[in-house]
PDB file of N, CA and C in Angstrom:
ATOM      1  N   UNK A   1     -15.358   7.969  -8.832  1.00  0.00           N
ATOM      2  CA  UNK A   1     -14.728   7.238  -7.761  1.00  0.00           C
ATOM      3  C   UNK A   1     -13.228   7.522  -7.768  1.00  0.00           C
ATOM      4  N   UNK A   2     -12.744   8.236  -6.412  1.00  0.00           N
ATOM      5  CA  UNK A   2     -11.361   7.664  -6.348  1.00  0.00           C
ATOM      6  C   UNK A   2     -10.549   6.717  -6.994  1.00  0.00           C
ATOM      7  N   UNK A   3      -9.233   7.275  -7.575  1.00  0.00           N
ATOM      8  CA  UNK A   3      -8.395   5.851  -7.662  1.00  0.00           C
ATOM      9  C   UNK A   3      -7.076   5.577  -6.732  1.00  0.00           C
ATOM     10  N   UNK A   4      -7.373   4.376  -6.553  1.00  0.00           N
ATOM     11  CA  UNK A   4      -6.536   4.349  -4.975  1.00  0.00           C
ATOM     12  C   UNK A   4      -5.336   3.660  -5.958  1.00  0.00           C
ATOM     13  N   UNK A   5      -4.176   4.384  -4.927  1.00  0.00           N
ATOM     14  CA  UNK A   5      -2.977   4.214  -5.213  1.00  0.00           C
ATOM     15  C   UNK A   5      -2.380   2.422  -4.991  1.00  0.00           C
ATOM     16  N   UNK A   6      -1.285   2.000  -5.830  1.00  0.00           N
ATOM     17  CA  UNK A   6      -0.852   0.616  -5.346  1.00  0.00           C
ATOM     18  C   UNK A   6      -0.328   0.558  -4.755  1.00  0.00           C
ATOM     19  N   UNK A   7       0.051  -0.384  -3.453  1.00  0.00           N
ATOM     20  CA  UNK A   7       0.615  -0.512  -2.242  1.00  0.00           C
ATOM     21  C   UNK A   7       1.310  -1.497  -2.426  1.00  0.00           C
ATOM     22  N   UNK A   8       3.390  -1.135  -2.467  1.00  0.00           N
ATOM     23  CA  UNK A   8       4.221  -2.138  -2.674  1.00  0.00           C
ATOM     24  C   UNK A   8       4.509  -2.845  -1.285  1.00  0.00           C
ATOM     25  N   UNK A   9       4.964  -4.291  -1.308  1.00  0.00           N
ATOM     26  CA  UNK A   9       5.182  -4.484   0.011  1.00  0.00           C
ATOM     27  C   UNK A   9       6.062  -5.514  -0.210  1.00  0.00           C
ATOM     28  N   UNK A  10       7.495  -5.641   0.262  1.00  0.00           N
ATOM     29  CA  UNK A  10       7.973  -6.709   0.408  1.00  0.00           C
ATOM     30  C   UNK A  10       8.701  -7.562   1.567  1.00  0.00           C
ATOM     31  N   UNK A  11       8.636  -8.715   2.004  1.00  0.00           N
ATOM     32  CA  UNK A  11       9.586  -8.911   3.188  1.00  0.00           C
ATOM     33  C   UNK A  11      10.894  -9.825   3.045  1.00  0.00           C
ATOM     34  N   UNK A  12      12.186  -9.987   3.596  1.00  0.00           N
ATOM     35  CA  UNK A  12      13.102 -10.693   3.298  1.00  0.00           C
ATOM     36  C   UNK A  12      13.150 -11.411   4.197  1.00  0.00           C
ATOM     37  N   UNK A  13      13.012 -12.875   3.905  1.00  0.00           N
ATOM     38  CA  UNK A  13      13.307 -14.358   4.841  1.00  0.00           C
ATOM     39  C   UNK A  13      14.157 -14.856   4.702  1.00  0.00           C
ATOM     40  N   UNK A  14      14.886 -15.027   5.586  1.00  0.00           N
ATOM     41  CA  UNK A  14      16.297 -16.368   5.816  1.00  0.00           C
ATOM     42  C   UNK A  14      16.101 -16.675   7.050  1.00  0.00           C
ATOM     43  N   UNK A  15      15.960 -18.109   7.204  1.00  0.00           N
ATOM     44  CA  UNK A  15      16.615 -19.140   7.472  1.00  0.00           C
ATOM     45  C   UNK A  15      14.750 -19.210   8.588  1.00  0.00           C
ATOM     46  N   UNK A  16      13.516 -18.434   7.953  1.00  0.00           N
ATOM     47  CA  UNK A  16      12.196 -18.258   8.687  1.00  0.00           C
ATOM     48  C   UNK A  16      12.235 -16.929   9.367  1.00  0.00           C
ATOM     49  N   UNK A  17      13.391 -16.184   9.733  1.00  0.00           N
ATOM     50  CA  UNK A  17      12.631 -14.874  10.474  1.00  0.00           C
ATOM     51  C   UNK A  17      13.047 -13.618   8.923  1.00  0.00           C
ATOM     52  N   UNK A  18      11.699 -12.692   9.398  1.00  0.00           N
ATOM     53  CA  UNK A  18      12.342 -11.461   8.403  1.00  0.00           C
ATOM     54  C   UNK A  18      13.009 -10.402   8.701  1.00  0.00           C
ATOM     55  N   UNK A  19      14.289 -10.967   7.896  1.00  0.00           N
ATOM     56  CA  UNK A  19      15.446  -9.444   8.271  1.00  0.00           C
ATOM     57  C   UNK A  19      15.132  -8.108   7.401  1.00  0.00           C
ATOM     58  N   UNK A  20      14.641  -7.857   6.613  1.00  0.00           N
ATOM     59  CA  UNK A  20      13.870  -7.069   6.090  1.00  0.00           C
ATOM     60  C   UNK A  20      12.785  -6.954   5.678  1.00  0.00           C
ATOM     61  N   UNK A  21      12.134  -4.965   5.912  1.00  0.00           N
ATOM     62  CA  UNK A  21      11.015  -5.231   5.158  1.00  0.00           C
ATOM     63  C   UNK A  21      10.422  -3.742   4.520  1.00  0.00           C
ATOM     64  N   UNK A  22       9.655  -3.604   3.737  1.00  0.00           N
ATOM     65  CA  UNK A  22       9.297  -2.472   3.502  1.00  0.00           C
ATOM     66  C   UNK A  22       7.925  -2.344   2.861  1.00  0.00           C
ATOM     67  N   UNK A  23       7.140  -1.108   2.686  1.00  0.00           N
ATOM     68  CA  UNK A  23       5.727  -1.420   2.806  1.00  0.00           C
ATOM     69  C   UNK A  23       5.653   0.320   2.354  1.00  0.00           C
ATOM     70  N   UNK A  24       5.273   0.385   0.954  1.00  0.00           N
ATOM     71  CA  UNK A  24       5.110   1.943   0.613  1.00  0.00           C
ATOM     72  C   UNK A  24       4.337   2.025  -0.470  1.00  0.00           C
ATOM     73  N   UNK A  25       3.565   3.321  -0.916  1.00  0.00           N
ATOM     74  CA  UNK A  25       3.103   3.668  -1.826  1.00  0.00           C
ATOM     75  C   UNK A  25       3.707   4.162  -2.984  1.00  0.00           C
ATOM     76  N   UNK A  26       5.232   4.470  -2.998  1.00  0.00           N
ATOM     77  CA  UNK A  26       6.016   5.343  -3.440  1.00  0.00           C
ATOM     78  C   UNK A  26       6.700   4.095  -4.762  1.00  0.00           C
ATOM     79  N   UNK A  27       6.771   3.942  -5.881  1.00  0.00           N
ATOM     80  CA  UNK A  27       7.233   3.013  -6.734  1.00  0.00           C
ATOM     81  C   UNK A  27       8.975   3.314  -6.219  1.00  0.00           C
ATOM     82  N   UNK A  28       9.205   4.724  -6.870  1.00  0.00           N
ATOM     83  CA  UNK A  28      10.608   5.017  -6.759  1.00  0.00           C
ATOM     84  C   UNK A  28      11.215   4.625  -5.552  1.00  0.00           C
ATOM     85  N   UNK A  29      10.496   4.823  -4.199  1.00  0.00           N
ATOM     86  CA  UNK A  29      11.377   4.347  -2.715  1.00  0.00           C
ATOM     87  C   UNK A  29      11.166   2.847  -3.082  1.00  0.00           C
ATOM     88  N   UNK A  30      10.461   1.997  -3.451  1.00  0.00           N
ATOM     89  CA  UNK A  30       9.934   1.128  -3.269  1.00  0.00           C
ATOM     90  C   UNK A  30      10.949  -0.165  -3.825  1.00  0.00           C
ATOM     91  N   UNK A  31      11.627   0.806  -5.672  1.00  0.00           N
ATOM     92  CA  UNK A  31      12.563  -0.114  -6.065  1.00  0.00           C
ATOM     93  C   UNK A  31      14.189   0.675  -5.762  1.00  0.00           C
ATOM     94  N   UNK A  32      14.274   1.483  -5.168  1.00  0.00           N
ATOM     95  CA  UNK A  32      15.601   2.056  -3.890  1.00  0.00           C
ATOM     96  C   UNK A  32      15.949   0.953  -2.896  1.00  0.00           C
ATOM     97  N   UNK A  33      14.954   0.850  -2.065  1.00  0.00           N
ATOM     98  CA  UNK A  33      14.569  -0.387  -1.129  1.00  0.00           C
ATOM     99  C   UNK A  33      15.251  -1.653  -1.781  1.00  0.00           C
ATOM    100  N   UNK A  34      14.441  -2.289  -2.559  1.00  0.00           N
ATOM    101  CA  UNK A  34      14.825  -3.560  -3.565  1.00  0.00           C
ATOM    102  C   UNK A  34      16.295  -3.547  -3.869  1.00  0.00           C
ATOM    103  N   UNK A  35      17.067  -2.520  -4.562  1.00  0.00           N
ATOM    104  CA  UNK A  35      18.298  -2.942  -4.453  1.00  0.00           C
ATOM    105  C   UNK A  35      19.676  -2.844  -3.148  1.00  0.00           C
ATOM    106  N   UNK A  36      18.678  -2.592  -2.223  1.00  0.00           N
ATOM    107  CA  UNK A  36      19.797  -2.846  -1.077  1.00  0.00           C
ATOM    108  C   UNK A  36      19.939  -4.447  -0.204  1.00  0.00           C
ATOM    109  N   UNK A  37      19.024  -5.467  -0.874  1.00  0.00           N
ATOM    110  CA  UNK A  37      19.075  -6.726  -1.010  1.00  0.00           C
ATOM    111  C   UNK A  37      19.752  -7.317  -1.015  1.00  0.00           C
ATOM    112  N   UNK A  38      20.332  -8.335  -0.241  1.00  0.00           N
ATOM    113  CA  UNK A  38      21.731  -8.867  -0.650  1.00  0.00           C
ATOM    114  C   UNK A  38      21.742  -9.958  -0.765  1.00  0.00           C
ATOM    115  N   UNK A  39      21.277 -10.704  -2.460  1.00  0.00           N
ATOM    116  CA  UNK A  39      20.985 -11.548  -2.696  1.00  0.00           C
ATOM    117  C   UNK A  39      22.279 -12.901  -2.673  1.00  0.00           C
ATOM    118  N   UNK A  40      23.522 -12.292  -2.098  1.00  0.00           N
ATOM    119  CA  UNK A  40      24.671 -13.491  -1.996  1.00  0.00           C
ATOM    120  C   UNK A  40      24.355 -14.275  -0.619  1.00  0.00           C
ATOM    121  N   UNK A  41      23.495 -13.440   0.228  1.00  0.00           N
ATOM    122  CA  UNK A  41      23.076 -14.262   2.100  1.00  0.00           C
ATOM    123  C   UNK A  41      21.990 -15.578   1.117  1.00  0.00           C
ATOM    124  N   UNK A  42      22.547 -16.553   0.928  1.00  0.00           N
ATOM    125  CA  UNK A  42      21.733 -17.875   0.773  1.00  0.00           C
ATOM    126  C   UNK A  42      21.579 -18.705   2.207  1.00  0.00           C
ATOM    127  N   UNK A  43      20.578 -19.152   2.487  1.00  0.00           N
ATOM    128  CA  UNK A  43      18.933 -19.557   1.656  1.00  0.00           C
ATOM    129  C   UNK A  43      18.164 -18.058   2.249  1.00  0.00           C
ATOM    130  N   UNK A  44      17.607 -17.463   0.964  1.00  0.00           N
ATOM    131  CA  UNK A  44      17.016 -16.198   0.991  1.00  0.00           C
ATOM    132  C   UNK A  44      15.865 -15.763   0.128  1.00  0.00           C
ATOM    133  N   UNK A  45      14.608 -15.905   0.680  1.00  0.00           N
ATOM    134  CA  UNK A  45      13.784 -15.945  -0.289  1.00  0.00           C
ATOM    135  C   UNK A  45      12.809 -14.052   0.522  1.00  0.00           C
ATOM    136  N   UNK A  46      12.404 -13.828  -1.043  1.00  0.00           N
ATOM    137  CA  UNK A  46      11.457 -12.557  -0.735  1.00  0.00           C
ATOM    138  C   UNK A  46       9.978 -12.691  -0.743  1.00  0.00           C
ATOM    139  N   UNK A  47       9.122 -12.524  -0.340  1.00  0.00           N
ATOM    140  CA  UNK A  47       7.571 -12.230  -0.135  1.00  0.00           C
ATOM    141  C   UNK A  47       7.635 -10.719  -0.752  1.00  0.00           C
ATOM    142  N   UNK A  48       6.990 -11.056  -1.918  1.00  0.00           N
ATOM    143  CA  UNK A  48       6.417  -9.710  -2.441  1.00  0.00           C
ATOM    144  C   UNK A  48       5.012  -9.620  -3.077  1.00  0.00           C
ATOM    145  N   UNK A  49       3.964  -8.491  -2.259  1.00  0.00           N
ATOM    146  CA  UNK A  49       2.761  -8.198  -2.489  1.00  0.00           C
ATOM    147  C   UNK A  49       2.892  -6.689  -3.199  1.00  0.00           C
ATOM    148  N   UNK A  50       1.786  -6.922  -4.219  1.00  0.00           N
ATOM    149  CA  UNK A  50       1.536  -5.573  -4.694  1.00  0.00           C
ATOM    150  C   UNK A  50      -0.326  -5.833  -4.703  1.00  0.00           C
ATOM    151  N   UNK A  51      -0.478  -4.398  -3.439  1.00  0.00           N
ATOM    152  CA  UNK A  51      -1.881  -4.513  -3.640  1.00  0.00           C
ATOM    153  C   UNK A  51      -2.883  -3.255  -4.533  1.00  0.00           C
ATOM    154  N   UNK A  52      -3.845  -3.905  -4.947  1.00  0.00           N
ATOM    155  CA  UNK A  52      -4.221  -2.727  -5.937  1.00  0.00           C
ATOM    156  C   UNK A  52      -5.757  -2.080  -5.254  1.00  0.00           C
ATOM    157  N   UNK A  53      -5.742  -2.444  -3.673  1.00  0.00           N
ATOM    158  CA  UNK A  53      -6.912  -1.210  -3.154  1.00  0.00           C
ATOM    159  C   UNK A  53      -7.983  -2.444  -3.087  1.00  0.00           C
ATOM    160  N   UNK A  54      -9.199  -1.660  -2.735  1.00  0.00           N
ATOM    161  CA  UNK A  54     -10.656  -2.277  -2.471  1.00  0.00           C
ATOM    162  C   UNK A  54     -11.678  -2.275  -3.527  1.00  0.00           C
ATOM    163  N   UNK A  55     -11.827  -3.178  -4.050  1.00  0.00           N
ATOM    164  CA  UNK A  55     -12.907  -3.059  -4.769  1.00  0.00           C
ATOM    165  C   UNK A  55     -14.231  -3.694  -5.084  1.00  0.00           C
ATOM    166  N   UNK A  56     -15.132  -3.872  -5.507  1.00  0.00           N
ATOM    167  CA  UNK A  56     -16.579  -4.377  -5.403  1.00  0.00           C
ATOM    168  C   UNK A  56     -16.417  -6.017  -6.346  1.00  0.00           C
ATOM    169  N   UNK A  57     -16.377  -6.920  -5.366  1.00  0.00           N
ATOM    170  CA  UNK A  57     -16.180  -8.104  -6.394  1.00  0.00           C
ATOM    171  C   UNK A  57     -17.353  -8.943  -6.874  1.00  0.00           C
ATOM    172  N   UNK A  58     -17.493 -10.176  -7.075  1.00  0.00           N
ATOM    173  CA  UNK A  58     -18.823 -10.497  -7.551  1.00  0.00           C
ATOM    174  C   UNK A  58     -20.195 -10.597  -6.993  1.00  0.00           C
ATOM    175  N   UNK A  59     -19.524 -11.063  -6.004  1.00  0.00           N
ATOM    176  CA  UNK A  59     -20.652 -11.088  -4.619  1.00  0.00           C
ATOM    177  C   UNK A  59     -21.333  -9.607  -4.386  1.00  0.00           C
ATOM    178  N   UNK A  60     -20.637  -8.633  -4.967  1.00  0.00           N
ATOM    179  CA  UNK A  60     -21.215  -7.597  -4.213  1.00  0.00           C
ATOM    180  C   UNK A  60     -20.836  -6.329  -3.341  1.00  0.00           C
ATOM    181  N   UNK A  61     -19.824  -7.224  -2.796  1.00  0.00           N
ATOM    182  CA  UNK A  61     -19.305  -6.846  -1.361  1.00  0.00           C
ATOM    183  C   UNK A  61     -17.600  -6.119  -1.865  1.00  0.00           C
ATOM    184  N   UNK A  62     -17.254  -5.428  -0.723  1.00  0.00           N
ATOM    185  CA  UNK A  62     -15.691  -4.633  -1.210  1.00  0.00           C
ATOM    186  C   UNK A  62     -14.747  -5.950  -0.537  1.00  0.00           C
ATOM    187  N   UNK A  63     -13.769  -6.319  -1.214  1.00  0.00           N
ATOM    188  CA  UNK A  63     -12.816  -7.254  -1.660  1.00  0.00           C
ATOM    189  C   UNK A  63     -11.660  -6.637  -1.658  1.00  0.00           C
ATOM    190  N   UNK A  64     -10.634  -6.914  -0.789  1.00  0.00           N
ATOM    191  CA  UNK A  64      -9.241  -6.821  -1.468  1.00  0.00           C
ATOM    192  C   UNK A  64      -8.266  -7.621  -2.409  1.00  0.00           C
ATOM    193  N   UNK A  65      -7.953  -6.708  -3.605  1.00  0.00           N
ATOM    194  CA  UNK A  65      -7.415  -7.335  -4.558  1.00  0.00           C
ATOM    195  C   UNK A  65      -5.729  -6.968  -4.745  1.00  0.00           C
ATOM    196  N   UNK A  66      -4.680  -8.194  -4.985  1.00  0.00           N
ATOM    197  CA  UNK A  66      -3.546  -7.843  -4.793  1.00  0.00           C
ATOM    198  C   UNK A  66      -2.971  -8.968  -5.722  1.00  0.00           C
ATOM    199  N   UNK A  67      -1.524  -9.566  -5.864  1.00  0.00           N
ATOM    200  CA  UNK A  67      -0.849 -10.129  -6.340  1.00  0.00           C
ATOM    201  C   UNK A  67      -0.031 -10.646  -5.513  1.00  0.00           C
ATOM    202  N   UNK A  68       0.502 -11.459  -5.584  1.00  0.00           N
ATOM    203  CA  UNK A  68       2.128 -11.777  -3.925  1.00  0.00           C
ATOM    204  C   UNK A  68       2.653 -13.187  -4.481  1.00  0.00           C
ATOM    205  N   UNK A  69       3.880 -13.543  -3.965  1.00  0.00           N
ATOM    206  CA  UNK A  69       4.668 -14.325  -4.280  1.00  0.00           C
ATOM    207  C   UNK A  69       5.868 -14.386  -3.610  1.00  0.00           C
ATOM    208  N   UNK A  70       6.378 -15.595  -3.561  1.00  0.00           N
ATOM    209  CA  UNK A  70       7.649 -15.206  -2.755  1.00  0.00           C
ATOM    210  C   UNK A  70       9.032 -15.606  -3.889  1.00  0.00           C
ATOM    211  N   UNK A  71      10.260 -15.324  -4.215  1.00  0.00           N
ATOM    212  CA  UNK A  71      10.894 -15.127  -5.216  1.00  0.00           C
ATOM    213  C   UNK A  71      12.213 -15.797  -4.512  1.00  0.00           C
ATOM    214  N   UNK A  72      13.224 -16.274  -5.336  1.00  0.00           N
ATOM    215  CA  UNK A  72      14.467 -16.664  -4.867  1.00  0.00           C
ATOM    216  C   UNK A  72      15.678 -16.205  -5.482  1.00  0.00           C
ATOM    217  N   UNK A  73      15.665 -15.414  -6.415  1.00  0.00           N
ATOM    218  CA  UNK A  73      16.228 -14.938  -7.406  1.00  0.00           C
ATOM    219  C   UNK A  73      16.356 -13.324  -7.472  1.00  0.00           C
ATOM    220  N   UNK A  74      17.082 -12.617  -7.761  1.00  0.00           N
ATOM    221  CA  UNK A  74      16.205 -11.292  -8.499  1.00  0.00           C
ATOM    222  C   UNK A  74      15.739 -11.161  -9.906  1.00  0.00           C
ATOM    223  N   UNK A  75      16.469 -12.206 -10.260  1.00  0.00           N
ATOM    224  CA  UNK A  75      15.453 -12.024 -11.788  1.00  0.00           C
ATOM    225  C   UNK A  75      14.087 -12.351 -11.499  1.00  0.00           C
ATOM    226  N   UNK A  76      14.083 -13.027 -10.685  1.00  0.00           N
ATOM    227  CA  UNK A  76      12.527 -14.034 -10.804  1.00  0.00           C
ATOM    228  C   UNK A  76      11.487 -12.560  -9.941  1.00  0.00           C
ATOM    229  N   UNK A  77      11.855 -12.429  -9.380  1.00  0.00           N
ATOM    230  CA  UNK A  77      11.338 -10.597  -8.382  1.00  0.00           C
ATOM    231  C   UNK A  77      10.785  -9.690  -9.313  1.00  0.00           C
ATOM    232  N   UNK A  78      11.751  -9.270 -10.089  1.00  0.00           N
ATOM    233  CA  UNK A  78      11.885  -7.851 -10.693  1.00  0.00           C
ATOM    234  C   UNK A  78      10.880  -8.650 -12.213  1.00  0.00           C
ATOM    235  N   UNK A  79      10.729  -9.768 -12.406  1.00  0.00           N
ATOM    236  CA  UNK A  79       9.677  -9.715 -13.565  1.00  0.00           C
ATOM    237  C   UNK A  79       8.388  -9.875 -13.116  1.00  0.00           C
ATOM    238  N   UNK A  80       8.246 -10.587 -11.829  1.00  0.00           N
ATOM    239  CA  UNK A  80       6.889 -10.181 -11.154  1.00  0.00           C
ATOM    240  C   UNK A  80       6.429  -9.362 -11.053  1.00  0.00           C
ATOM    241  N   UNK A  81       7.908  -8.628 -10.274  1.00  0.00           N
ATOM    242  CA  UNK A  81       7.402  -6.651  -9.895  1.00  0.00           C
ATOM    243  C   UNK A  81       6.630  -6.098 -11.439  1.00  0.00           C
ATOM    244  N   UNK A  82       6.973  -6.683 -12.687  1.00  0.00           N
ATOM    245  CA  UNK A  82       7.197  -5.534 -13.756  1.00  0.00           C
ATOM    246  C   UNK A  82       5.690  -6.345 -14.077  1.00  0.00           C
ATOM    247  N   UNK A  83       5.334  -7.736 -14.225  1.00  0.00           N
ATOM    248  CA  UNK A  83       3.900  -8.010 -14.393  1.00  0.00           C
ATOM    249  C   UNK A  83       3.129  -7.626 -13.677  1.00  0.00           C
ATOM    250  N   UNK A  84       3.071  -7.702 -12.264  1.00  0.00           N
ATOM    251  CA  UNK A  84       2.063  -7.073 -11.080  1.00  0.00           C
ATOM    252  C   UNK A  84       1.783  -5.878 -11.149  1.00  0.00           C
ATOM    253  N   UNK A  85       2.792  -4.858 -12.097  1.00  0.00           N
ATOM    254  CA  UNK A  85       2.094  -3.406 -12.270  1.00  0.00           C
ATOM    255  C   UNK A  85       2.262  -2.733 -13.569  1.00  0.00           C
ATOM    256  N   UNK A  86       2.176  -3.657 -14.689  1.00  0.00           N
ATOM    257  CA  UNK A  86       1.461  -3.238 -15.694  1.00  0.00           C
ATOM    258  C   UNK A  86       0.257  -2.631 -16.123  1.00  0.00           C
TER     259      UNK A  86
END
């Protein structure tokens, strides 16, 4: 079987609409992206998904499986990022 690649995705919210966003397979573009953030615009929170593809879950059936969270910090981000793709 194929192994399907992880799909980073994050979006930036203030104040409810998203002024940024990005959505790649690429780790390296992915944390390029991440530091052009400008975590001094408060109240600013991130939505970040890392999905890890389709796979056969208990039932049977193909399932998408992923991780996501939304972060307020960059510390609090970048240790998700680093658990979600261990």
């Amino acid at each position: 079987m194929k192994q399907s690649k992880l799909n980073f995705t994050f979006k930036v919210v203030k104040n409810g609409k998203i002024i940024d966003r990005c959505q790649t397979h690429s780790k390296r573009r992915f944390y390029n992206k991440l530091r052009t953030i400008n975590w001094q615009n408060k109240p600013l929170k991130v939505y970040l998904r890392i999905s890890y593809g389709k796979r056969e879950c208990n039932l049977g059936c193909l399932c998408s499986f992923y991780n996501d969270g939304e972060y307020e910090t960059k510390q609090d981000l970048m240790k998700a990022l680093e658990a979600f793709t261990e």
